[in-house]
N, C-alpha and C. Protein backbone atom coordinates (compact mmCIF):
# COMPACT_ATOMS: atom_id res chain seq x y z
N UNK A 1 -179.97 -6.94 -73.53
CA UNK A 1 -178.70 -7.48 -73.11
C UNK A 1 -178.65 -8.95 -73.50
N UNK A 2 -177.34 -9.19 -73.94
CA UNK A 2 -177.33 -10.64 -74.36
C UNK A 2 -176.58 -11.44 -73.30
N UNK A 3 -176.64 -12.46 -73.65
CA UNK A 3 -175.66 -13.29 -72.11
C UNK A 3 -174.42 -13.05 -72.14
N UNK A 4 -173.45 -13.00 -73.07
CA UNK A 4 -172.15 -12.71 -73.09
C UNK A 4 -171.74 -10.97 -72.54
N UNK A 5 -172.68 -9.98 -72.46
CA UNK A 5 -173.12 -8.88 -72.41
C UNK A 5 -173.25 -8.77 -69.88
N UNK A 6 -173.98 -9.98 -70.02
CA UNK A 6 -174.75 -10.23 -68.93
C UNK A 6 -173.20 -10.74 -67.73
N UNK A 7 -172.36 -11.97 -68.68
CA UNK A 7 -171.34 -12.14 -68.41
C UNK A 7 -170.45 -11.27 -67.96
N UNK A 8 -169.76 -10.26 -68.78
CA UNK A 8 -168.89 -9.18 -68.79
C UNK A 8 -169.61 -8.21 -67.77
N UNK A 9 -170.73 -7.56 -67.64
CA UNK A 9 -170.97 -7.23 -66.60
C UNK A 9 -170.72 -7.35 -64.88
N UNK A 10 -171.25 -8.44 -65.23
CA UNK A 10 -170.68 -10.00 -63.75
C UNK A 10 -169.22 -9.88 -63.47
N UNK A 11 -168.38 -9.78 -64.56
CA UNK A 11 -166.81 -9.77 -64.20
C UNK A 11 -166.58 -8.47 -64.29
N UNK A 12 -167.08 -7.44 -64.17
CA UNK A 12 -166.36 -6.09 -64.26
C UNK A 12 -167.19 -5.45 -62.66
N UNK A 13 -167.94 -6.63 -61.89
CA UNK A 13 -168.37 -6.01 -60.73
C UNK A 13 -167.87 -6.65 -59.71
N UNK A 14 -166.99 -7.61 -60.30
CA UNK A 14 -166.24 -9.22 -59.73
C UNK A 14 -164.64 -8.96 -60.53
N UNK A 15 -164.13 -8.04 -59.92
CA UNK A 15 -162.80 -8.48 -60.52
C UNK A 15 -161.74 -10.16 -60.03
N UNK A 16 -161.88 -10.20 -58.54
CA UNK A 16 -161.69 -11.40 -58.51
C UNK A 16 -161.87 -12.55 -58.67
N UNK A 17 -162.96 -12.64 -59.56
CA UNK A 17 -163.27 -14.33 -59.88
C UNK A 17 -162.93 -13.61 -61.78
N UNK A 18 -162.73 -15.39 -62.38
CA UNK A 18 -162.44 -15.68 -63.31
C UNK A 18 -163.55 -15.35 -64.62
N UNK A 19 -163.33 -14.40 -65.46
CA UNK A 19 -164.71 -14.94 -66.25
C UNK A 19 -165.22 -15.93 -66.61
N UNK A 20 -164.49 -17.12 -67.18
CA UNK A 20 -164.82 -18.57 -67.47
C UNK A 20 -165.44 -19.18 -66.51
N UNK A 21 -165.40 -18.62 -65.17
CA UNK A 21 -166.12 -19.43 -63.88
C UNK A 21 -167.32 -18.60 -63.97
N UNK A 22 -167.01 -16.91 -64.26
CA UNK A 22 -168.46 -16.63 -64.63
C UNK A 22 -169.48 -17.30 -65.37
N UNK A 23 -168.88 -17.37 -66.29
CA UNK A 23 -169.76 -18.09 -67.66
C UNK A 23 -170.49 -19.12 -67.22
N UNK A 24 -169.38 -19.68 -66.64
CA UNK A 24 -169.90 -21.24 -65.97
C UNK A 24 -171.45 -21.54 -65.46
N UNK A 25 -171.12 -19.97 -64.27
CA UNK A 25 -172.17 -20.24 -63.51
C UNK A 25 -173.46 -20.01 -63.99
N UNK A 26 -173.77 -18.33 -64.92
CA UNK A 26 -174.70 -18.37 -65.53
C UNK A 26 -175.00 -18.97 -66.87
N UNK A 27 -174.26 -20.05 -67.22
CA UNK A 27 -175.29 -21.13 -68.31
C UNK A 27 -175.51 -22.54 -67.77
N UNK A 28 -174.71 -22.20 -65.67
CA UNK A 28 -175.76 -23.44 -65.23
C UNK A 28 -176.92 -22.87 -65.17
N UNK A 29 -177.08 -21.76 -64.16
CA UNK A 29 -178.26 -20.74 -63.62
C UNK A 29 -179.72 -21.48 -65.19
N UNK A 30 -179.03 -20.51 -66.08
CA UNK A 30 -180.17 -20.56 -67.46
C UNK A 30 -180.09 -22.31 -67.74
N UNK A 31 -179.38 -23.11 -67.83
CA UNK A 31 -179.41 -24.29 -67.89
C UNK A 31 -180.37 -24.94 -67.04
N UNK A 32 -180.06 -24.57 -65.83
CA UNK A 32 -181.50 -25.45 -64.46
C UNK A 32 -183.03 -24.93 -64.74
N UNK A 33 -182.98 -23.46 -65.55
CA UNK A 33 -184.48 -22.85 -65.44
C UNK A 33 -185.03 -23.72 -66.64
N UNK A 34 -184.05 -23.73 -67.77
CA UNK A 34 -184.65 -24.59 -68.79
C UNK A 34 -184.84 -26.15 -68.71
N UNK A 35 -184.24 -26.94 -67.84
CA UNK A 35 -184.37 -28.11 -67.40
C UNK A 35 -185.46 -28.16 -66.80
N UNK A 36 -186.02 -26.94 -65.47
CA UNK A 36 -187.25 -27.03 -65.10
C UNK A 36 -187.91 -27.20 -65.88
N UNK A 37 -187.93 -26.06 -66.53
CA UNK A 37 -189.09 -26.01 -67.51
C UNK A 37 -189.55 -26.91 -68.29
N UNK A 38 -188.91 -27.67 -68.90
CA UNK A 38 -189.01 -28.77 -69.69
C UNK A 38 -189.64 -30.20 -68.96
N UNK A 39 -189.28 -29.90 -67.98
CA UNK A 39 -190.11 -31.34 -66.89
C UNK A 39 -191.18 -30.71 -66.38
N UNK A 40 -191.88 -29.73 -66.62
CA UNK A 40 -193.39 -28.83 -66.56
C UNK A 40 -192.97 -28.52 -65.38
N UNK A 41 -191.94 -28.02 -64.32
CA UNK A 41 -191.87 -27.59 -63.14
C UNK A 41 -192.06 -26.06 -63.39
N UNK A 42 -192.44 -25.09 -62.11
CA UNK A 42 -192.32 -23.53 -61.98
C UNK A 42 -191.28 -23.42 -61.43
N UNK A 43 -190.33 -21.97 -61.86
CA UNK A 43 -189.32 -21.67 -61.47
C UNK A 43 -189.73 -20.54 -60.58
N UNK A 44 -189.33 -20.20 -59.47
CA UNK A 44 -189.68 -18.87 -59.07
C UNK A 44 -188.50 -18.18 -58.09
N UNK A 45 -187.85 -16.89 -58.71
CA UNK A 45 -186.77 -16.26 -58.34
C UNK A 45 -187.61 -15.09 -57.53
N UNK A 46 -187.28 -14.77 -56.31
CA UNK A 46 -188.05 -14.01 -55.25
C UNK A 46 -187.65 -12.68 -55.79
N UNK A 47 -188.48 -11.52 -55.82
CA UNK A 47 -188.32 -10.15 -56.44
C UNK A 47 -188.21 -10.23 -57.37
N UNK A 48 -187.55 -11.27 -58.54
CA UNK A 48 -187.81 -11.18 -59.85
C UNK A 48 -189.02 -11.38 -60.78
N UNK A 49 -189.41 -12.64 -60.86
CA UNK A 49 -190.31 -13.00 -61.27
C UNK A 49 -190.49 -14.58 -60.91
N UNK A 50 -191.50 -15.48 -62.35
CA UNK A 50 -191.55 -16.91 -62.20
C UNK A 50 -192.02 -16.97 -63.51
N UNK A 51 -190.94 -18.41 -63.89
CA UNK A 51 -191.11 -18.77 -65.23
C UNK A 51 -192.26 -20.00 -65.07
N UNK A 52 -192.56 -20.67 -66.12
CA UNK A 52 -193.41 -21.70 -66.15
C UNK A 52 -193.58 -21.92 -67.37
N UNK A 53 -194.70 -23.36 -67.42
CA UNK A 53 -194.91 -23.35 -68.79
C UNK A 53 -196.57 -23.39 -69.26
N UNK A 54 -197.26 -22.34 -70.29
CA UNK A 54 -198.18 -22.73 -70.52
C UNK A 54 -198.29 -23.12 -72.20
N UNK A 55 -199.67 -24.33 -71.53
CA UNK A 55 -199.67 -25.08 -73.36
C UNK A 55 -200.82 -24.27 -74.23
N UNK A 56 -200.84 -24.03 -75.03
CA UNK A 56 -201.12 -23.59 -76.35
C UNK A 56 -201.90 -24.53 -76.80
N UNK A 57 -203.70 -24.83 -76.86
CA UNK A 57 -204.49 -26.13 -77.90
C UNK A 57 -204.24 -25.82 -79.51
N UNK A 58 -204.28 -27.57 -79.64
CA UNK A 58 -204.50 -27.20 -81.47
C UNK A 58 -205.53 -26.28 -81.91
N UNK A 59 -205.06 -25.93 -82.94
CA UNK A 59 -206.16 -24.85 -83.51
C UNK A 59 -206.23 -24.58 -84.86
N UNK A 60 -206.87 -24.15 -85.30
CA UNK A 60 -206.89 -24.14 -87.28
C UNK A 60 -206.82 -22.74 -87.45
N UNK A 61 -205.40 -22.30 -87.89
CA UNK A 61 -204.87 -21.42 -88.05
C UNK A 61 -205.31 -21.18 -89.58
N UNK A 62 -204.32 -19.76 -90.16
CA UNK A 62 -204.69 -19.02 -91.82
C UNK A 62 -203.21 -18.51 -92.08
N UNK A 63 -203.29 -19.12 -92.99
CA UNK A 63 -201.88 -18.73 -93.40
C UNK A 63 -202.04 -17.65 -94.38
N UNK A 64 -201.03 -16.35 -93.38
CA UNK A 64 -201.37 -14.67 -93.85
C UNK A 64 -201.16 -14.75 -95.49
N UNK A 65 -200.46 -14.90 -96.40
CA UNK A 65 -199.89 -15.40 -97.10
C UNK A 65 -201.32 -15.49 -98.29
N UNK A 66 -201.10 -16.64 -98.24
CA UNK A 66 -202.44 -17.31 -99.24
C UNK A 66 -203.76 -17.39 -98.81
N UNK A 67 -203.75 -17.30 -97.30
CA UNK A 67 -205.37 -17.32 -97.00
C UNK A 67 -205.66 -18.82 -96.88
N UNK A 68 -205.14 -19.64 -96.63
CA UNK A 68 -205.20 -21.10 -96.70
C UNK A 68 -205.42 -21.45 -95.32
N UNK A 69 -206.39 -22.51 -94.92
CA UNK A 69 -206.51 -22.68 -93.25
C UNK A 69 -205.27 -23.63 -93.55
N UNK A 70 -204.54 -23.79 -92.28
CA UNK A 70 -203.64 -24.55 -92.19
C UNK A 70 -204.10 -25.08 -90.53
N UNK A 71 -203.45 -26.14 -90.07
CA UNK A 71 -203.47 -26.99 -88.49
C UNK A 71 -202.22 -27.05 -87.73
N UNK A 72 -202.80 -26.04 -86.81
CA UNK A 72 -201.38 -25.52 -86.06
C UNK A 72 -201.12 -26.54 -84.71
N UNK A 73 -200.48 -27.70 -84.69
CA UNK A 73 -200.42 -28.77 -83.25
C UNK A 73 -200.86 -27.65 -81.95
N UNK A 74 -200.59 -28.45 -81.01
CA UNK A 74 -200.31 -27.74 -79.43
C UNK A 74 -199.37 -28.04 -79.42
N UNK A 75 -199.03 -26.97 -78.45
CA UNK A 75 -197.51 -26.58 -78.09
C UNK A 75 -197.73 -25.94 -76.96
N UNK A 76 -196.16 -26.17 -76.18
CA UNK A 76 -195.92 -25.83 -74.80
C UNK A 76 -195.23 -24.34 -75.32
N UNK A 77 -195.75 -23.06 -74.66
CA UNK A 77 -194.08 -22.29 -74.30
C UNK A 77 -194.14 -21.69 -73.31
N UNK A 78 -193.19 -20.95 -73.38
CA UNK A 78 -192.18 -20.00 -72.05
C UNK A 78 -193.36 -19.21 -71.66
N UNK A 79 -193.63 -19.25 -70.21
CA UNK A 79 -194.18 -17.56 -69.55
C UNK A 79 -193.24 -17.11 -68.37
N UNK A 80 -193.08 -15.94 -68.53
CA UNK A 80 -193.08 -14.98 -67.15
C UNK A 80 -193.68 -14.28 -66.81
N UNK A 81 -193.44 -14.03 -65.31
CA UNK A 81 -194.25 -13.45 -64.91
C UNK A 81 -193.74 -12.48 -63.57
N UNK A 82 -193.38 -11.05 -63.69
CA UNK A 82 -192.46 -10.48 -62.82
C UNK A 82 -193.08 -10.51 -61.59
N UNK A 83 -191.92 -10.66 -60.85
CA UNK A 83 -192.42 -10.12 -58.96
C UNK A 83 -192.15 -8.59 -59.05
N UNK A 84 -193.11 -8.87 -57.90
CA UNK A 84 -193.23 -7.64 -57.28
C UNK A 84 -192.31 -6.31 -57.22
N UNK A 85 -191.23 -6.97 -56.56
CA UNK A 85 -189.93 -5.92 -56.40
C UNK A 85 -189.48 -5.12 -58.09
N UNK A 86 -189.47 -6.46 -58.76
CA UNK A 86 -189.32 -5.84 -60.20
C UNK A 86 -189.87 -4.76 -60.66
N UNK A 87 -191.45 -5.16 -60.45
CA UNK A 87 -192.47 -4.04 -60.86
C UNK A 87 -192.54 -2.71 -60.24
N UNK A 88 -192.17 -2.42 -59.06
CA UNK A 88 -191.95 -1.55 -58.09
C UNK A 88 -190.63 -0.67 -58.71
N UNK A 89 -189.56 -1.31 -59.26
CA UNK A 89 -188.38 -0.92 -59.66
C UNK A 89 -188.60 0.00 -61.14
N UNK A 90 -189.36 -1.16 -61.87
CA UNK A 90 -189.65 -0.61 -63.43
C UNK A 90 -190.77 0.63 -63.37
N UNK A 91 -191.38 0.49 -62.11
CA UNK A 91 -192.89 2.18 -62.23
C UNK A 91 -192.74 2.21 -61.23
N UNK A 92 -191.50 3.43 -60.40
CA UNK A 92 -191.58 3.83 -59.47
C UNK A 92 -192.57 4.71 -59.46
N UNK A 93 -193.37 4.35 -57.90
CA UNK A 93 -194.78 6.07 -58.06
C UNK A 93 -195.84 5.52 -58.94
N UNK A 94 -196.10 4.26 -59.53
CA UNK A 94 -196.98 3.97 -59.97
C UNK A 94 -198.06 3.57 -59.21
N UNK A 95 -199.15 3.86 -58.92
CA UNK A 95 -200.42 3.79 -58.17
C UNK A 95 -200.72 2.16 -58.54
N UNK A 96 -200.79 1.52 -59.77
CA UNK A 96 -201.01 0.23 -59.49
C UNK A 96 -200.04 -0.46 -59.20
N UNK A 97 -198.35 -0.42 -58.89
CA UNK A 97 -197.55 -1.59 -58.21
C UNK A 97 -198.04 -0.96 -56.41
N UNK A 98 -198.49 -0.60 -56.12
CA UNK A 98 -198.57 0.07 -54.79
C UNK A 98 -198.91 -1.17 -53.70
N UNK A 99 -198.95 -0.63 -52.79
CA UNK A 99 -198.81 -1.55 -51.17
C UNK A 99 -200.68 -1.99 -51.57
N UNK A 100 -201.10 -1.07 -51.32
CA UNK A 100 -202.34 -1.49 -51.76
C UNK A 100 -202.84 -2.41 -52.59
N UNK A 101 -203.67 -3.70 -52.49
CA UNK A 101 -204.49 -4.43 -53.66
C UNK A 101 -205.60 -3.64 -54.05
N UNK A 102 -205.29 -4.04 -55.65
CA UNK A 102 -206.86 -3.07 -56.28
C UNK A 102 -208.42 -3.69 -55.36
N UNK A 103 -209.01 -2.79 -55.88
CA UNK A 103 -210.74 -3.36 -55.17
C UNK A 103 -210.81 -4.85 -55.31
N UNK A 104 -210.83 -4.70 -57.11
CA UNK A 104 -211.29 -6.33 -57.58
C UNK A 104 -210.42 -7.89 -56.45
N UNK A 105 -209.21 -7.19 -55.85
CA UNK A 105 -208.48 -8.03 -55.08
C UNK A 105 -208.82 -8.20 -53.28
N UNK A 106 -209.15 -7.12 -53.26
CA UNK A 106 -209.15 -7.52 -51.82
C UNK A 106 -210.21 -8.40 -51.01
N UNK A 107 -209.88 -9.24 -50.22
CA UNK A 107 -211.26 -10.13 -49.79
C UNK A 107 -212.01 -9.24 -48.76
């Protein structure tokens, strides 16, 4: 799904509000997660997930290509990471989203 996709959805479950106020709201929504993100803050939406950022060290990469080492900087990017409810939603009946923590987890 794309955002304009994500939009039209939003207004066809919302006939009374405006789409343009739709719009509005979700490219503040995606606007504030990426502002977090960018000032190294965690985002965390309850049942969904949590975004964040992890950095990437320099490293001496190979370029597939020619076979040439090349020097790849560090770099920051995007992670998520789903909640719970999500996971429960996407494998219903799945033995590992279960109430239960695996062995390796429990104290």
């Amino acid at each position: 799904m794309i955002k304009s996709e994500l939009v039209q959805r939003i207004a066809e479950k919302n006939p009374h509000l405006y789409q343009r106020d739709i719009e509005k709201v979700v490219n503040a929504v995606l606007n504030g997660i990426t502002d977090a993100l960018s000032r190294g803050d965690r985002v965390e939406l309850r049942g969904f997930g949590a975004f964040s950022v992890k950095r990437r060290d320099a490293r001496l990469g190979r370029n597939p290509r020619t076979g040439d080492h090349v020097e790849v900087v560090e770099k920051a990017v995007p992670f998520f990471k789903t909640g719970k409810e999500m996971r429960e939603r996407l494998n219903p009946g799945d033995p590992e989203v279960a109430e239960e923590p695996p062995e390796r987890l429990r104290a």
